[in-house]
C-alpha atoms as a PDB file:
ATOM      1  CA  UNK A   1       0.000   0.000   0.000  1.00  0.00           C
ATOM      2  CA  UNK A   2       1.473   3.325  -0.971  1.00  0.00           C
ATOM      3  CA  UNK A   3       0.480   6.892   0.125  1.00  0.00           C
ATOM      4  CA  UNK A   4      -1.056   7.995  -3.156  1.00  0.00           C
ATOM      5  CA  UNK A   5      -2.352  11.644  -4.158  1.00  0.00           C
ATOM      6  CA  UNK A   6      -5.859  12.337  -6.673  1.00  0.00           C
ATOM      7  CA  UNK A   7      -6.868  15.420  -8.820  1.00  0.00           C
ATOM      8  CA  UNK A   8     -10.470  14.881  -9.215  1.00  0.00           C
ATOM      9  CA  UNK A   9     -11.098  17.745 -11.295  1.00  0.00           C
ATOM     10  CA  UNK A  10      -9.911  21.256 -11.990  1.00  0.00           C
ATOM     11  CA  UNK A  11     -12.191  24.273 -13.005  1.00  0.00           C
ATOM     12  CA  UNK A  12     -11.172  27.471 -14.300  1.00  0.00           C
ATOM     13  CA  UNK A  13     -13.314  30.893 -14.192  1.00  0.00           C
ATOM     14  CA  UNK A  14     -12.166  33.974 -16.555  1.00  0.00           C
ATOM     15  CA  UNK A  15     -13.266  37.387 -15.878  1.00  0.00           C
ATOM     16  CA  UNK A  16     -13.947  37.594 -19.544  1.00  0.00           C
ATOM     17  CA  UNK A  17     -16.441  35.132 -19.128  1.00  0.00           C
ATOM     18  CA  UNK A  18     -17.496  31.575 -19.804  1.00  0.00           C
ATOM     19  CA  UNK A  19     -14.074  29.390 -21.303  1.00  0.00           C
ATOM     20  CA  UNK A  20     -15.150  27.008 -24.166  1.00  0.00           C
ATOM     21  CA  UNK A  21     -13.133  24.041 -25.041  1.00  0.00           C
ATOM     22  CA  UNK A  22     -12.181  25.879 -28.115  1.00  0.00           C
ATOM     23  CA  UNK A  23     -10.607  28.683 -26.110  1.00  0.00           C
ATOM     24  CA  UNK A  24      -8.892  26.793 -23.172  1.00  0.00           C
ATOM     25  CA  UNK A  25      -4.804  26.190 -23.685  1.00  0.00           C
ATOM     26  CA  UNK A  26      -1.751  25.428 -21.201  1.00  0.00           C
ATOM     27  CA  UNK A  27      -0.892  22.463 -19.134  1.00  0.00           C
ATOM     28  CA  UNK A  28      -1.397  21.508 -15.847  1.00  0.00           C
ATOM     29  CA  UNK A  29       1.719  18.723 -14.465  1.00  0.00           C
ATOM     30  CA  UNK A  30       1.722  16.909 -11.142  1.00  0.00           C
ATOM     31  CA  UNK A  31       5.261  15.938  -9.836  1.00  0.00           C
ATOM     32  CA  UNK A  32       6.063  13.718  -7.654  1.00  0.00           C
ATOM     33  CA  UNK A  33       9.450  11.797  -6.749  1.00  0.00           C
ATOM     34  CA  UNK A  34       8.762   9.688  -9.548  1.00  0.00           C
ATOM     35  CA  UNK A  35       8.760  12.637 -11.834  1.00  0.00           C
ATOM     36  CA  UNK A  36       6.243  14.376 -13.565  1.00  0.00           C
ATOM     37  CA  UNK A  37       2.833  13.036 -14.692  1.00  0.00           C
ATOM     38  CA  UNK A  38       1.054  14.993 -17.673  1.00  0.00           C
ATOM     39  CA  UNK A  39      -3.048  15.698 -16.683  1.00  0.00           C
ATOM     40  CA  UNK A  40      -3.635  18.352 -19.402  1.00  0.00           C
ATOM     41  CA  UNK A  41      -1.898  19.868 -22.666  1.00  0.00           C
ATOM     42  CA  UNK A  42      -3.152  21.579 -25.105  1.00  0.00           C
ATOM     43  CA  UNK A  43      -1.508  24.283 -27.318  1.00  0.00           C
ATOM     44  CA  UNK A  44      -4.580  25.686 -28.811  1.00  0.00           C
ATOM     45  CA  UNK A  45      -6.903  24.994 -32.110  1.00  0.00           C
ATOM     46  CA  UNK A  46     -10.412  23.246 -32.445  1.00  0.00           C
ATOM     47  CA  UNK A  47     -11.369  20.760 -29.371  1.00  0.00           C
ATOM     48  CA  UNK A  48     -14.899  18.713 -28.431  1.00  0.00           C
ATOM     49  CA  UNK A  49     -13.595  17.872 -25.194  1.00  0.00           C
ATOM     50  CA  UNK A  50     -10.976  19.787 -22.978  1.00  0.00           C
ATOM     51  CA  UNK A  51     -14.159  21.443 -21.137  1.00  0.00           C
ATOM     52  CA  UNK A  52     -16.232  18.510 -19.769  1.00  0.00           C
ATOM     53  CA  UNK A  53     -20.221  19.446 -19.363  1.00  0.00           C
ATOM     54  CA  UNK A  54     -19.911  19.928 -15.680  1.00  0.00           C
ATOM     55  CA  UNK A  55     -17.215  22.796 -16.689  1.00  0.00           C
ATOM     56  CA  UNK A  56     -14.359  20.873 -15.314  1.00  0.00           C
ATOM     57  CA  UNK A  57     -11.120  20.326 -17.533  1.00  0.00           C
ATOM     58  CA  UNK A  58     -10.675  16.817 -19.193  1.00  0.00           C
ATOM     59  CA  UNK A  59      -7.668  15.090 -17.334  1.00  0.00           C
ATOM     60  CA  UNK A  60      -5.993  12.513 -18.724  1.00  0.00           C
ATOM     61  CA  UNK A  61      -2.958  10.923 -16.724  1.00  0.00           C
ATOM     62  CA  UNK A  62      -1.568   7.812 -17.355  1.00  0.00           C
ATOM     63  CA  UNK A  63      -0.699   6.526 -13.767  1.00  0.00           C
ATOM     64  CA  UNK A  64      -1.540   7.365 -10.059  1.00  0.00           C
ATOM     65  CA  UNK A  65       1.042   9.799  -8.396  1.00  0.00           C
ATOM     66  CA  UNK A  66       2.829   9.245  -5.537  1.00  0.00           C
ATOM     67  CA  UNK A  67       2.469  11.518  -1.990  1.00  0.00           C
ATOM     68  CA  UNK A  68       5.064  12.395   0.241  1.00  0.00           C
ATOM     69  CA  UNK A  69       6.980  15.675  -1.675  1.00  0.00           C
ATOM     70  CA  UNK A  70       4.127  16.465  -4.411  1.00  0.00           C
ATOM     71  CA  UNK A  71       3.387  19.435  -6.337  1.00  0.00           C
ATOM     72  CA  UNK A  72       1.067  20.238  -9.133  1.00  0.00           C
ATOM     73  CA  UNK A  73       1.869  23.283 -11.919  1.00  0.00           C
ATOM     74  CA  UNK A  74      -0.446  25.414 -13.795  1.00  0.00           C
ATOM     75  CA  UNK A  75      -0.448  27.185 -17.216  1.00  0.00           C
ATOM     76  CA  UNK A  76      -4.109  27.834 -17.955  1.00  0.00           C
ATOM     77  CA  UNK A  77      -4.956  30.472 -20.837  1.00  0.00           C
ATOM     78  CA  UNK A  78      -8.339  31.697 -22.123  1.00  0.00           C
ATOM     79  CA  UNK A  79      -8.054  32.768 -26.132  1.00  0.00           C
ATOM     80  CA  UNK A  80     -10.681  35.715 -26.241  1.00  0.00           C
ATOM     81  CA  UNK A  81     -10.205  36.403 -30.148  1.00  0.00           C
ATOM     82  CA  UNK A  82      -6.895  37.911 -30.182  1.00  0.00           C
ATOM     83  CA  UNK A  83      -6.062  38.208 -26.751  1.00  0.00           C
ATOM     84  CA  UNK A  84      -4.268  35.330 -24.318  1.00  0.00           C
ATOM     85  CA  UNK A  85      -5.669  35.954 -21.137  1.00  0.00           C
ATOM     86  CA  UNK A  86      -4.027  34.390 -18.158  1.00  0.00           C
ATOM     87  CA  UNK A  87      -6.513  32.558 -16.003  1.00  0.00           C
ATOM     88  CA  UNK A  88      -3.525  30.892 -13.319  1.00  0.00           C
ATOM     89  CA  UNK A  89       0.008  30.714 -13.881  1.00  0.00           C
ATOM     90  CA  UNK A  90       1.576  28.913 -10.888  1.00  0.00           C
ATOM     91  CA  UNK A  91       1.795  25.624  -8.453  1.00  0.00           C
ATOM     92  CA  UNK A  92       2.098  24.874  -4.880  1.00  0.00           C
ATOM     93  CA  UNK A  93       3.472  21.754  -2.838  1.00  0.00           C
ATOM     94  CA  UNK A  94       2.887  19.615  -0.198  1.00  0.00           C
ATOM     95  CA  UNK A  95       5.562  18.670   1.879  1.00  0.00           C
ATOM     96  CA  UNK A  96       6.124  15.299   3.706  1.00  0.00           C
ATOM     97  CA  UNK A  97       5.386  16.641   6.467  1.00  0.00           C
ATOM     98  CA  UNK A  98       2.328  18.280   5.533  1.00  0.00           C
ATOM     99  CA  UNK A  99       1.305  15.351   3.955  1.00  0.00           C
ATOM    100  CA  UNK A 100       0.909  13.384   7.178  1.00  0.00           C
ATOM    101  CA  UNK A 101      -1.503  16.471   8.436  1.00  0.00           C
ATOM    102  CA  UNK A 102      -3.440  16.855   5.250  1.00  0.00           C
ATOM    103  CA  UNK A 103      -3.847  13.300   4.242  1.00  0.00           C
ATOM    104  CA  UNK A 104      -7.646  12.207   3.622  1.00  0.00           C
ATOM    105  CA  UNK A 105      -9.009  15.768   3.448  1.00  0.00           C
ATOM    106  CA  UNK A 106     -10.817  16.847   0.777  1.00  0.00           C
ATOM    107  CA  UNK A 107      -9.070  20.193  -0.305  1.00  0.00           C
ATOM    108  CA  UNK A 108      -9.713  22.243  -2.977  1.00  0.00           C
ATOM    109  CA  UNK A 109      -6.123  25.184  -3.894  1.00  0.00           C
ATOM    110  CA  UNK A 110      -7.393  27.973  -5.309  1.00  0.00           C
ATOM    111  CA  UNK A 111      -4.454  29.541  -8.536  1.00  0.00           C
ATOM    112  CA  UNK A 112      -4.841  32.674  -9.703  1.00  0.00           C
ATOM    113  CA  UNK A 113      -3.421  34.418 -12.727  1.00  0.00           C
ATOM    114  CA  UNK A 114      -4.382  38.244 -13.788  1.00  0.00           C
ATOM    115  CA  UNK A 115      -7.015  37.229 -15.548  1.00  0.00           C
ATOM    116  CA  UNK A 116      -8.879  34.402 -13.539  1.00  0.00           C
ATOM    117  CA  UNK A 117      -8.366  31.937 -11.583  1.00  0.00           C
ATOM    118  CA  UNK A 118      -8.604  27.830 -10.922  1.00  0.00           C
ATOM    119  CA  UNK A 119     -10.184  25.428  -8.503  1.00  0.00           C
ATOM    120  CA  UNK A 120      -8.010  22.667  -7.938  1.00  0.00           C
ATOM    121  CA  UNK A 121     -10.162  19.427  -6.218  1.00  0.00           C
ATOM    122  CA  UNK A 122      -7.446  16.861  -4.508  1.00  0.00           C
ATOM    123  CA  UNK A 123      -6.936  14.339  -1.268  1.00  0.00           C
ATOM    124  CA  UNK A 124      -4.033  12.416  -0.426  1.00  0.00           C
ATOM    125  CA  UNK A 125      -4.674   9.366   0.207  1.00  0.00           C
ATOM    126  CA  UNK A 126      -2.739   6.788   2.665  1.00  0.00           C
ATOM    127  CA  UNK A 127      -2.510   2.979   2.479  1.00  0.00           C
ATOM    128  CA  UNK A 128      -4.174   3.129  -1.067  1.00  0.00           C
ATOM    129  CA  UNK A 129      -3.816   0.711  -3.840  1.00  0.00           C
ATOM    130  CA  UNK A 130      -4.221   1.859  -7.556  1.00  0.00           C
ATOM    131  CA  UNK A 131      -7.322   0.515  -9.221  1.00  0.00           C
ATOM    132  CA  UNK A 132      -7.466   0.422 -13.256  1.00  0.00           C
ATOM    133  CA  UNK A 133     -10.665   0.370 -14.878  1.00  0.00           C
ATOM    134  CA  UNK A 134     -11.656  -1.123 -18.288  1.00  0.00           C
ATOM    135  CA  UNK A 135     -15.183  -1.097 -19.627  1.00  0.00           C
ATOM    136  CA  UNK A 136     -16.804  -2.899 -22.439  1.00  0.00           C
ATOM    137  CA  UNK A 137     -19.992  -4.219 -23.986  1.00  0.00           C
ATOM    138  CA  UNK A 138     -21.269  -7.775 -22.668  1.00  0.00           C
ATOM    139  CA  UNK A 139     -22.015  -8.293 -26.781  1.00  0.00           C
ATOM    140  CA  UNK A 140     -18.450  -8.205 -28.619  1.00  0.00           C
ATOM    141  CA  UNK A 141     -19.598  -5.801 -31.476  1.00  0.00           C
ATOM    142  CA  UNK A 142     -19.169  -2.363 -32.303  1.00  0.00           C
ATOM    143  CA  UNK A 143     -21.831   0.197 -31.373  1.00  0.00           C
ATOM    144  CA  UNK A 144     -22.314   4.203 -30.886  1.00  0.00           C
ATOM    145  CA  UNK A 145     -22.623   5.349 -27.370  1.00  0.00           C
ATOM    146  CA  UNK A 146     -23.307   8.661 -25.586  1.00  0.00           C
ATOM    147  CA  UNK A 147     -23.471   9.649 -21.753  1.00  0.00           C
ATOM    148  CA  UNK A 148     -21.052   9.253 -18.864  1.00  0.00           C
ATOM    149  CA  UNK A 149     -19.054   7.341 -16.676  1.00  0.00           C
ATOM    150  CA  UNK A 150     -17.677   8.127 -13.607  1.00  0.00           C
ATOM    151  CA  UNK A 151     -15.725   6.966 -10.276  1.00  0.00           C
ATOM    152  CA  UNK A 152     -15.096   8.160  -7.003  1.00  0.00           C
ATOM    153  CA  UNK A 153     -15.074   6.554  -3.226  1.00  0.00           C
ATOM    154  CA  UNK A 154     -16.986   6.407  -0.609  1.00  0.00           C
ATOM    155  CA  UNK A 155     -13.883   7.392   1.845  1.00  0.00           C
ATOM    156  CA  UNK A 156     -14.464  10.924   0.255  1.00  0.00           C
ATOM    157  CA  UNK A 157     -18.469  10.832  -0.645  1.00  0.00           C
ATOM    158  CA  UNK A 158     -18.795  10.012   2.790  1.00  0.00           C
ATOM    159  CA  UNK A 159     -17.291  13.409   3.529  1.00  0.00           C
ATOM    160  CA  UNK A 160     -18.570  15.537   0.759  1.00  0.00           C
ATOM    161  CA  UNK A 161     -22.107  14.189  -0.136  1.00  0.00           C
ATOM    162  CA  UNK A 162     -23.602  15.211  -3.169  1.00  0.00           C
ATOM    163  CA  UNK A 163     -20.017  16.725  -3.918  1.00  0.00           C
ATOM    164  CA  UNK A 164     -19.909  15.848  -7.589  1.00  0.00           C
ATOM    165  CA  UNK A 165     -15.844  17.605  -8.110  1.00  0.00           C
ATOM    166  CA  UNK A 166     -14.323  15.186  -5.987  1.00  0.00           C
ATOM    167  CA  UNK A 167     -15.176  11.933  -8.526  1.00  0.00           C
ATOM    168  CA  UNK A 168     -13.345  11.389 -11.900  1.00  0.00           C
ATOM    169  CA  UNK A 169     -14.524  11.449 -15.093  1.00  0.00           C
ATOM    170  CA  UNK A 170     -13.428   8.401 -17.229  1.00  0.00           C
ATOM    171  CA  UNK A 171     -15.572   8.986 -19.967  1.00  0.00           C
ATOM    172  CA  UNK A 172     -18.215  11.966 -21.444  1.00  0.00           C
ATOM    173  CA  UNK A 173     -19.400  12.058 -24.740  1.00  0.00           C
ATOM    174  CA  UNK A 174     -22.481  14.048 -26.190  1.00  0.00           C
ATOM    175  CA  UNK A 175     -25.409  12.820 -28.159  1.00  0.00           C
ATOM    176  CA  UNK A 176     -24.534  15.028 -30.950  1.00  0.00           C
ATOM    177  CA  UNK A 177     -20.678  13.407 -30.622  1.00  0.00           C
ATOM    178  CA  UNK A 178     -21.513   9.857 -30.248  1.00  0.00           C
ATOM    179  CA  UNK A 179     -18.596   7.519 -29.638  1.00  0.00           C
ATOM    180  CA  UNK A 180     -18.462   4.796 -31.721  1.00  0.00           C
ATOM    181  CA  UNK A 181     -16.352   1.961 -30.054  1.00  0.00           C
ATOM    182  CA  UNK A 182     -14.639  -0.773 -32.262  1.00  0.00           C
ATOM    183  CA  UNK A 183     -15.523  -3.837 -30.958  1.00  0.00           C
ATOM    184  CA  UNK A 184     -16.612  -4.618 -27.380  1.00  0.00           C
ATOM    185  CA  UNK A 185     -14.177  -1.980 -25.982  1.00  0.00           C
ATOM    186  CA  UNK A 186     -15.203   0.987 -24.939  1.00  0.00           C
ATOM    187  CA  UNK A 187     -12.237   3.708 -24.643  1.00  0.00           C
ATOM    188  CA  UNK A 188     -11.960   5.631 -21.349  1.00  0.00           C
ATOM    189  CA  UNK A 189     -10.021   8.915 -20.986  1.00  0.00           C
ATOM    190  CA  UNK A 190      -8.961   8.266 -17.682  1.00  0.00           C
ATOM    191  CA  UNK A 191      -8.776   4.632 -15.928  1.00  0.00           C
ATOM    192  CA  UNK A 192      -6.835   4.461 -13.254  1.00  0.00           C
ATOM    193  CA  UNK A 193      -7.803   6.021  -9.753  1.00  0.00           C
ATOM    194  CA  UNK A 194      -6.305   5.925  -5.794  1.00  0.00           C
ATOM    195  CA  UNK A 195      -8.543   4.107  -3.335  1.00  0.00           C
ATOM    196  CA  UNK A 196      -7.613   3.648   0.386  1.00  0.00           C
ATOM    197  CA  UNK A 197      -7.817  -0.212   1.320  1.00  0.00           C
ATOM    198  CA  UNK A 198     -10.999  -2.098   2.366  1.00  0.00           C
ATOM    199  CA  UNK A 199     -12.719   1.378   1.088  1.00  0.00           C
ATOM    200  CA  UNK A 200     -15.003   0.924  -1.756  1.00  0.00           C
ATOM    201  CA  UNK A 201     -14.508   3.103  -5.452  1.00  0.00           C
ATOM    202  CA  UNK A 202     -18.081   3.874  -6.845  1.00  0.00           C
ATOM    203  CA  UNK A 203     -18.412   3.654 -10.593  1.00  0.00           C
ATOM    204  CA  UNK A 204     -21.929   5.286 -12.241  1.00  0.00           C
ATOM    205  CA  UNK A 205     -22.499   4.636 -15.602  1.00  0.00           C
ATOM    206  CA  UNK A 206     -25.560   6.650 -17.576  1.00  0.00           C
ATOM    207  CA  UNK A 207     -24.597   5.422 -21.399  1.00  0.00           C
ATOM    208  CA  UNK A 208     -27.337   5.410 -24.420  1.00  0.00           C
ATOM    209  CA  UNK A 209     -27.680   4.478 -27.603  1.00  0.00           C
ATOM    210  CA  UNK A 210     -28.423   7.615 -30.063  1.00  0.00           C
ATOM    211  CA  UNK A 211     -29.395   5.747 -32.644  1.00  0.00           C
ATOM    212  CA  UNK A 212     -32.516   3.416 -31.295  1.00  0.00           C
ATOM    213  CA  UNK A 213     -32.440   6.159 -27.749  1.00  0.00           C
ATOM    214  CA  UNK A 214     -32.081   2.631 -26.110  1.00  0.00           C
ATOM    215  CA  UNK A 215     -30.614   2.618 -22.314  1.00  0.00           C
ATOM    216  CA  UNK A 216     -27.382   0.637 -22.712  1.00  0.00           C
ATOM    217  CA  UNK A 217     -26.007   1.283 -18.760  1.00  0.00           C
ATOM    218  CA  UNK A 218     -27.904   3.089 -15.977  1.00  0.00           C
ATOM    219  CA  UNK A 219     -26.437   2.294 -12.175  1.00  0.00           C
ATOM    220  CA  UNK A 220     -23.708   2.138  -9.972  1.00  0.00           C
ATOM    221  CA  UNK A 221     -21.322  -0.861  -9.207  1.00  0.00           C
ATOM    222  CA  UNK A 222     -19.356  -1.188  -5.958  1.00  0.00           C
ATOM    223  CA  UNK A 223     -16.160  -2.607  -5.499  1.00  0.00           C
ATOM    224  CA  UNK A 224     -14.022  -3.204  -2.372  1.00  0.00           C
ATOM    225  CA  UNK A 225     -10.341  -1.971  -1.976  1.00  0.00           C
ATOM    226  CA  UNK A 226      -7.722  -4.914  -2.193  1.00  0.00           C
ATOM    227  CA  UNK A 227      -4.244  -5.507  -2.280  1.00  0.00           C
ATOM    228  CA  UNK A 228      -4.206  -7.136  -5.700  1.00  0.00           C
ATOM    229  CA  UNK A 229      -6.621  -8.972  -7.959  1.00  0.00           C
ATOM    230  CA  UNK A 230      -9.170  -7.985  -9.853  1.00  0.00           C
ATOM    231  CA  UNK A 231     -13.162  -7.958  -9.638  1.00  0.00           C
ATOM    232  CA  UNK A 232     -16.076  -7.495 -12.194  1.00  0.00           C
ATOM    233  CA  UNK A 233     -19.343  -6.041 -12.299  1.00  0.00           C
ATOM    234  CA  UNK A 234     -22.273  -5.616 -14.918  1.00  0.00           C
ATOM    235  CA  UNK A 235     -24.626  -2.770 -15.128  1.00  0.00           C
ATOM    236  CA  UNK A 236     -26.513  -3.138 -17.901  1.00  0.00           C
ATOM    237  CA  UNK A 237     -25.365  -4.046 -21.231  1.00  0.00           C
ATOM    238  CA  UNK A 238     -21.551  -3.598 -20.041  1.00  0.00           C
ATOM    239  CA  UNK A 239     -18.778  -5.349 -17.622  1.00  0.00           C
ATOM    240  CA  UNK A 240     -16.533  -3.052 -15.721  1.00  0.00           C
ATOM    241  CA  UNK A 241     -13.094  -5.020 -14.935  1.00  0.00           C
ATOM    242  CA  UNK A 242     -11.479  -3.216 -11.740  1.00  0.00           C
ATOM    243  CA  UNK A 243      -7.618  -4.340 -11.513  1.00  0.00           C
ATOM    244  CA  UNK A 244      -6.111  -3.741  -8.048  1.00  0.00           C
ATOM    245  CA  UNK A 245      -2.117  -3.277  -7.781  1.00  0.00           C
ATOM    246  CA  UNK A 246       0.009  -1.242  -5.643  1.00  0.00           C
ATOM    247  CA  UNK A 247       1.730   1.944  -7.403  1.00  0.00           C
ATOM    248  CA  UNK A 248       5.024   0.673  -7.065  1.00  0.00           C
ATOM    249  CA  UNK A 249       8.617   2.728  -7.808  1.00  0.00           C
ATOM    250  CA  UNK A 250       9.560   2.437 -11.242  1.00  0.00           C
END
């Protein structure tokens, strides 16, 4: 079990108004003694999906990151026609020792840049184990799917009911945008998540067909903390795989 550290979300507010996905750019890095992790990058140009609908920013890490001496950068811009406005530039860090005091609290760091600012949504976590999700359709064939799926735990929910920052989002697609999956497999942009042990991670599915308007997954599967192994669940017309290992040193 390692101490291990989770961005749920980030939000960013302009004083120049509303940020579409269009007009978000920067990067936002978490480093830890394992180096840095990449959560968002985007240099500019036409996007669907760096804003998700709940006006968080779509973060995309591949691995858990490790607490102890942790710190998270941000470079957020807002392109307003011309102008790059500056909605945070800046990080902050959490020692080892602040770690220990701050572990298991939800906390949300507040960046600010001249032209806005951004809500960061985190919790260290101690004796947690990684958990990596994969999701796919009972039926191995290709369909198009809309809706959402998302995980949190009930170590934090327990803490922050009805709190909907302080979950992950591992997939959000639009009617209009359907995702069309090829084969069973249906691709998340975010799998892996911390969970404390013998605590239980929470994944709630809401995913449609837009073609028939048919319910594909509607619920919530539960599944308990462990040191290693791995677990399945069905909701619906899909199987959600949960894979429990420890976040070892490279």
């Amino acid at each position: 079990m390692s101490d291990l550290a989770e961005v749920f979300s980030v939000r960013v507010f302009s004083k120049h108004g509303p940020v579409s996905s269009d007009e978000l750019y920067g990067s936002i890095v978490v480093n830890d003694h394992r180096g840095e992790t990449v959560f968002f990058k985007r240099t500019g140009g036409p996007s669907d999906d760096s804003i998700l609908p709940d006006g968080s920013i779509s973060l995309t890490p591949d691995r858990c990151t490790k607490g102890g001496h942790w710190s998270i950068r941000l470079k957020l811009y807002h392109k307003k026609g011309q102008n790059d406005l500056e909605i945070c530039k800046g990080f902050f860090a959490i020692s080892h020792a602040e770690y220990c005091s701050l572990y298991r609290r939800p906390m949300i760091g507040i960046l600010h840049g001249r032209d806005g600012h951004a809500l960061v949504n985190l919790v260290m976590f101690t004796s947690a184990v990684q958990a990596t999700v994969e999701v796919s359709l009972i039926a191995d064939v290709g369909c198009a799917l809309y809706g959402h799926i998302c995980a949190g735990n009930d170590f934090v929910k327990s803490r922050n009911p009805g709190e909907k920052y302080f979950q992950i989002t591992m997939f959000s697609v639009s009617k209009d945008k359907a995702c069309y999956t090829n084969g069973s497999h249906i691709p998340l942009s975010r799998c892996m998540t911390p969970v404390p042990l013998k605590r239980k991670l929470r994944i709630e599915t809401e995913l449609f067909d837009p073609i028939t308007n048919m319910t594909v997954a509607v619920g919530t599967a539960s599944f308990v903390a462990r040191p290693n192994g791995s677990q399945t669940e069905t909701i619906g017309c899909i199987q959600i795989k949960v894979t429990w290992t420890e976040a070892s040193n490279p």
